[in-house]
Protein backbone atom coordinates (compact mmCIF):
# COMPACT_ATOMS: atom_id res chain seq x y z
CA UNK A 1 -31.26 14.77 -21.87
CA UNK A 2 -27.81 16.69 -21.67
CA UNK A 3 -24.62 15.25 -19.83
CA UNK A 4 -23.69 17.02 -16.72
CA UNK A 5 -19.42 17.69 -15.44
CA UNK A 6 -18.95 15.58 -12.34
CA UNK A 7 -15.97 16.63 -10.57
CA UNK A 8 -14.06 17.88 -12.92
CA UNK A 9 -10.94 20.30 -11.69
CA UNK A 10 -10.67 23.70 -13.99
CA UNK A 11 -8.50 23.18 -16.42
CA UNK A 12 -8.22 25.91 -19.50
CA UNK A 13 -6.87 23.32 -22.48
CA UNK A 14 -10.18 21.39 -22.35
CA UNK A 15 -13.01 24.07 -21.72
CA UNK A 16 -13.87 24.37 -25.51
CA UNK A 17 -14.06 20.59 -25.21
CA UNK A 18 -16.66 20.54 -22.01
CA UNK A 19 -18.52 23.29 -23.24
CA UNK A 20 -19.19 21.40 -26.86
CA UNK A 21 -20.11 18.13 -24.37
CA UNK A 22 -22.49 19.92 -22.25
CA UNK A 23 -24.83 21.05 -25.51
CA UNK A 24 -24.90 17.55 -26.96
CA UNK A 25 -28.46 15.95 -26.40
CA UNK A 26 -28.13 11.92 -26.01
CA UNK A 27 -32.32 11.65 -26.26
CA UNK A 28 -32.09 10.65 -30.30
CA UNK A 29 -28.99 7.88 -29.16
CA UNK A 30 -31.12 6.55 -26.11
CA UNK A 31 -34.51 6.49 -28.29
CA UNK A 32 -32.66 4.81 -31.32
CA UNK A 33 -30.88 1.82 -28.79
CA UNK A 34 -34.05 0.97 -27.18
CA UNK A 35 -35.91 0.61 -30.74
CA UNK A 36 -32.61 -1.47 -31.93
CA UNK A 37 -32.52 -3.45 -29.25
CA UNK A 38 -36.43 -3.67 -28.70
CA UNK A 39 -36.18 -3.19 -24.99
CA UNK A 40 -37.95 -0.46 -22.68
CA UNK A 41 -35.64 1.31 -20.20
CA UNK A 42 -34.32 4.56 -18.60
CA UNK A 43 -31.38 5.77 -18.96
CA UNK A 44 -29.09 7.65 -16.12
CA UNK A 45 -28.48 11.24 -16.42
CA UNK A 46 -24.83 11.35 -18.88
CA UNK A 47 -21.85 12.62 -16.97
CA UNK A 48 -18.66 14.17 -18.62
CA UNK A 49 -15.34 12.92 -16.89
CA UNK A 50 -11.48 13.95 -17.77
CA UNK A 51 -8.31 12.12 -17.80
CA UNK A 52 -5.15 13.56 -18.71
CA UNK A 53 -6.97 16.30 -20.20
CA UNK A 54 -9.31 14.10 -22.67
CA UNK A 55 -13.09 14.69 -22.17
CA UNK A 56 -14.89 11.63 -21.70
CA UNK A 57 -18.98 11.53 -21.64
CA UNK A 58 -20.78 8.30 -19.73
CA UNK A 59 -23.80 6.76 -19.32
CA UNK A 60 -25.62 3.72 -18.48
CA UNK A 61 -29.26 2.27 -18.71
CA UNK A 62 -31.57 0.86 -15.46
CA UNK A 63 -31.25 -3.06 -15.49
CA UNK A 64 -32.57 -4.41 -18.03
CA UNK A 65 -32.21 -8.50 -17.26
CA UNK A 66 -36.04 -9.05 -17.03
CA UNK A 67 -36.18 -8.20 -21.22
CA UNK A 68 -33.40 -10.20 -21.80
CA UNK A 69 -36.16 -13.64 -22.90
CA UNK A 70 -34.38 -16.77 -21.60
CA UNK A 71 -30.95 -15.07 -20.86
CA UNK A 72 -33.11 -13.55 -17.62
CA UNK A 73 -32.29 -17.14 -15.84
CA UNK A 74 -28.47 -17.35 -15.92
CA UNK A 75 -27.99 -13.11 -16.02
CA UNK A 76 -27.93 -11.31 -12.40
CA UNK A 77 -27.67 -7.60 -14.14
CA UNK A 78 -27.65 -6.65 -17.42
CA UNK A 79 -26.97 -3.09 -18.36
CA UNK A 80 -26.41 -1.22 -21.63
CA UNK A 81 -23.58 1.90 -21.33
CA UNK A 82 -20.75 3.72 -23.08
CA UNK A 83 -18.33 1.11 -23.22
CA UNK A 84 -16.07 3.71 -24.92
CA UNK A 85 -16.41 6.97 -25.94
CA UNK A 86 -14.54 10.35 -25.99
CA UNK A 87 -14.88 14.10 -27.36
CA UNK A 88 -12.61 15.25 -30.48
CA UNK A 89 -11.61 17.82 -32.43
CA UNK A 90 -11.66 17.21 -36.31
CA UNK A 91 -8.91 17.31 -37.80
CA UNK A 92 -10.30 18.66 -41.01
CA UNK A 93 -12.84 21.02 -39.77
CA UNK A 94 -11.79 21.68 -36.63
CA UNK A 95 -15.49 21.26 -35.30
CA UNK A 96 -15.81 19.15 -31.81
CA UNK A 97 -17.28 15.71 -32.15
CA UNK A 98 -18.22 12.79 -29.74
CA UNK A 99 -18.23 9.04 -30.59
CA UNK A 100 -19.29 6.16 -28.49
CA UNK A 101 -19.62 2.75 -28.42
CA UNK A 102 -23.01 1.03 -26.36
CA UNK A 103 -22.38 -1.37 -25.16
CA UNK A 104 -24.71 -4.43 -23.39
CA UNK A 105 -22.91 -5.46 -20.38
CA UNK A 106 -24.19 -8.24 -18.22
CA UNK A 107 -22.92 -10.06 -14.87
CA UNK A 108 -23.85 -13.97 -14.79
CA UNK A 109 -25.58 -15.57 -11.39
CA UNK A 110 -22.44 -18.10 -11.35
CA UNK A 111 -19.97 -15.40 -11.42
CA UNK A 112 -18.18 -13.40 -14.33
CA UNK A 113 -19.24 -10.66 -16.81
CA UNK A 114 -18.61 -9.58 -19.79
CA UNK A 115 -20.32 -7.23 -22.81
CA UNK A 116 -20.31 -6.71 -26.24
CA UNK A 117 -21.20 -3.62 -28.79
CA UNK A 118 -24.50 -2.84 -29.98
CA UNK A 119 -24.53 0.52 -31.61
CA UNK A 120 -21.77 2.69 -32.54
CA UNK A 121 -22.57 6.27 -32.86
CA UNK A 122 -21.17 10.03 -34.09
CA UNK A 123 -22.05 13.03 -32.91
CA UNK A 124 -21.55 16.14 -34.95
CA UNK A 125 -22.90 19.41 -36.10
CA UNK A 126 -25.97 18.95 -34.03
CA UNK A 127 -26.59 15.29 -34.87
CA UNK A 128 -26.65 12.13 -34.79
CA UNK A 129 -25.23 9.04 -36.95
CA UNK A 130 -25.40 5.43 -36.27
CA UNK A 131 -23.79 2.01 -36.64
CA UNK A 132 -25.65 -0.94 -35.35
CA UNK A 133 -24.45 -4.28 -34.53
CA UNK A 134 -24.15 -5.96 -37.54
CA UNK A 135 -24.08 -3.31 -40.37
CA UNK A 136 -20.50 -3.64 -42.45
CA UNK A 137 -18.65 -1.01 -42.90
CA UNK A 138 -18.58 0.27 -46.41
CA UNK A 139 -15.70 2.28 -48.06
């Protein structure tokens, strides 16, 4: 599944940028959260956003509350999504990257939300690298 530009103006400084975002292919990133986080769900179609000329790529899953085991009785939605994420340009090789955090984001039947990370993950050169929750970071 490839991200698609939602009203984005035309702006020449960025189209290398949104070009690069509209080859990536987020199947590998949605296959490898749903096996880390042992849940079954679909994710939206990706959409690629600016702001102040920085290329931005989102997403977010269907609800997922009724996998979440005993959480499903206090949780009224529960979602994962990119959290953060953003399209760069390497410093060192000057090829286009995209990073993202997912994030599982849930809204409680009393009131109030919040989320947390569950995978971090690169793109580059045509694939895909990934953090999860938990791994250390290693020099």
């Amino acid at each position: 599944m490839k991200a698609i530009i939602k009203n984005i103006p035309t702006d020449n400084s960025n189209e290398k940028m949104l070009s690069f975002a509209q080859t990536i292919d987020f199947a590998e990133l949605f296959e490898h959260v749903k096996s880390f986080a042992s849940i079954n769900c679909t994710f939206y179609q990706p959409e690629i956003t600016t702001r102040h000329g920085e290329v931005y790529i989102s997403f977010m899953s269907d609800d997922i509350t009724n996998q979440t085991g005993p959480f499903a009785a206090i949780l009224d939605k529960c979602y994962l999504h990119s959290f953060s994420n953003g399209v760069y340009k390497h410093k060192e090789t000057s090829k286009f990257c995209y990073w993202v955090n997912v994030n599982i984001w849930y809204e409680h039947k009393d009131g109030g939300s919040n989320g947390m990370d569950m995978v971090r993950a690169n793109y580059t050169n045509g694939s895909w690298k990934f953090m999860d929750a938990g791994q250390k970071v290693r020099g």
